[in-house]
Protein backbone atom coordinates (compact mmCIF):
# COMPACT_ATOMS: atom_id res chain seq x y z
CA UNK A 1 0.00 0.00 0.00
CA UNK A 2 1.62 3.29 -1.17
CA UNK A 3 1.45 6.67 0.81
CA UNK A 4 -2.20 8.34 0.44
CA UNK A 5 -1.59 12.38 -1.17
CA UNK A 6 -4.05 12.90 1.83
CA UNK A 7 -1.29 11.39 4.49
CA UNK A 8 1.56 12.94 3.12
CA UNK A 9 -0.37 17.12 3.31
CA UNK A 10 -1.27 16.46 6.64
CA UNK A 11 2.19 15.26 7.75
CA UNK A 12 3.15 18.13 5.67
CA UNK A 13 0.50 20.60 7.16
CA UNK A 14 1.81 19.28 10.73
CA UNK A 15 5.62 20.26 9.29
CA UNK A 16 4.48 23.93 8.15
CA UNK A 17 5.77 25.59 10.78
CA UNK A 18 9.43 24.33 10.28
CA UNK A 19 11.76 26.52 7.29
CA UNK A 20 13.24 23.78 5.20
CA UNK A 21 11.19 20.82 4.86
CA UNK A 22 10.58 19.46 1.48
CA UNK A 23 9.36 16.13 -0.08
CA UNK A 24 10.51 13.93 -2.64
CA UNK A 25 8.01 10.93 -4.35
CA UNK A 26 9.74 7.73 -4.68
CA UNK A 27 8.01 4.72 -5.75
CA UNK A 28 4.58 5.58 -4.00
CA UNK A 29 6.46 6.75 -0.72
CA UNK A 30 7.56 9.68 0.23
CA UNK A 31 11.28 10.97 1.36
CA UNK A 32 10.75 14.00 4.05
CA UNK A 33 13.71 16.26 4.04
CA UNK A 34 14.90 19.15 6.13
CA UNK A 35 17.09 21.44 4.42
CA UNK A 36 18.10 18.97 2.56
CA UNK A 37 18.78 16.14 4.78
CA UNK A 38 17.13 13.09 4.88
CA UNK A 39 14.63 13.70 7.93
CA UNK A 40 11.77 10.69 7.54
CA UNK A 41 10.61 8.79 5.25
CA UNK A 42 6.59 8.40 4.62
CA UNK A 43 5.30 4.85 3.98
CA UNK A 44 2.25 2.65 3.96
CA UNK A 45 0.99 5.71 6.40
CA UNK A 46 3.38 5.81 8.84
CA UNK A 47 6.10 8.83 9.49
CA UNK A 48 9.43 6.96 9.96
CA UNK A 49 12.30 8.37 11.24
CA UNK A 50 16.19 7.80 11.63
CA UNK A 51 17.62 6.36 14.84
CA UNK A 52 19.63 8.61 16.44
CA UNK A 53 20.73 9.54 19.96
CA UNK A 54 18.22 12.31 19.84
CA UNK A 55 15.09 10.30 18.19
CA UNK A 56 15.55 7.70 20.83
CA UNK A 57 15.40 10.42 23.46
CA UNK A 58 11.94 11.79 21.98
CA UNK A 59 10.85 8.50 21.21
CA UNK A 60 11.99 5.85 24.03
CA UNK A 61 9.16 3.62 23.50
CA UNK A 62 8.87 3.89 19.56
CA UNK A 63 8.50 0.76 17.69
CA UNK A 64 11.42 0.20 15.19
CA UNK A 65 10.12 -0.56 11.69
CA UNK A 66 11.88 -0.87 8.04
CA UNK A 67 10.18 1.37 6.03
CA UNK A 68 10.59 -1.13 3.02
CA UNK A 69 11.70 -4.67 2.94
CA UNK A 70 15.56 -4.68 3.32
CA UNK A 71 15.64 -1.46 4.63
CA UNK A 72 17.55 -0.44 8.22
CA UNK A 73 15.02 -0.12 10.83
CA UNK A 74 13.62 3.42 11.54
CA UNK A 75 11.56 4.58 14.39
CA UNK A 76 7.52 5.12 14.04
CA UNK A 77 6.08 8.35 15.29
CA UNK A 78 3.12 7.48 16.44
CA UNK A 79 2.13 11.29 17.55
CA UNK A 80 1.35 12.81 14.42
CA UNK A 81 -1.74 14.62 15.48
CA UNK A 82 1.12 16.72 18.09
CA UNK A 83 2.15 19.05 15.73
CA UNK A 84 4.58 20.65 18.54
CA UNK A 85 5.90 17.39 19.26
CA UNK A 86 7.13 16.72 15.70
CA UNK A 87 8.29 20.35 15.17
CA UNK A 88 10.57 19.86 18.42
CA UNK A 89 11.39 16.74 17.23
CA UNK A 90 12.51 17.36 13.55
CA UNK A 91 14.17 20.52 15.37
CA UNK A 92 15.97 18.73 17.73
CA UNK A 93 16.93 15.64 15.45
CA UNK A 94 18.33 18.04 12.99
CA UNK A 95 22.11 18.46 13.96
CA UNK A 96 22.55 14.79 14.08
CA UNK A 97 21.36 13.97 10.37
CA UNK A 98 23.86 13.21 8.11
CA UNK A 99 24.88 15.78 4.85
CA UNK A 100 23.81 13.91 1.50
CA UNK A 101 27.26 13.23 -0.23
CA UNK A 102 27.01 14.51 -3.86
CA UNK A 103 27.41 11.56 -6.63
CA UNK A 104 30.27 11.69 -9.03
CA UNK A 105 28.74 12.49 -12.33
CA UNK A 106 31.91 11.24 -13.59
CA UNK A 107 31.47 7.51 -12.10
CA UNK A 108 27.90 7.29 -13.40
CA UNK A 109 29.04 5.77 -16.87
CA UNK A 110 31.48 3.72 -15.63
């Protein structure tokens, strides 16, 4: 089951008061990002984010998930009706994401 458009504006709506977040459609799913870091992914429904030392704090009793089969485990926010909760969350999770590394356009043929 793919990510409803509905799903994804509300999780967006809930997100509106952040700067920076943007969405990417990839294969029915969605990729959240926050100036331009992978943040969450959105899929089957659910709002998954990345385990880190700062998602674990917000989150002790989340239920890891893979977003996809084969994917590392994520966390599942299950408050997504708090729309202070994520915005302190995405806030506070921010620092630890990782940059995206750029791909050599050069190695692409190869």
């Amino acid at each position: 089951m793919a990510t409803s458009k509905d799903y994804l504006n509300f999780i967006l709506e809930q997100l509106s008061g952040l700067d920076g977040i943007s969405c990417r459609k990839m294969m029915g799913e969605y990729i959240i990002y926050h100036h331009g870091k992978i943040a969450a992914y959105l899929c089957d429904n659910r709002l998954l984010v990345k385990i880190l030392p700062s998602t674990t704090g917000m989150l002790p009793d989340a239920k890891k998930e893979a977003p996809y089969e084969g994917a590392k485990e994520m966390l599942l926010v299950e408050e997504v009706d708090d729309r202070e909760f994520l915005t302190e969350l995405f806030l506070t999770m921010y620092e630890e994401l990782p940059i995206l590394k750029k791909k050599n356009q050069n190695n692409l043929l190869e």
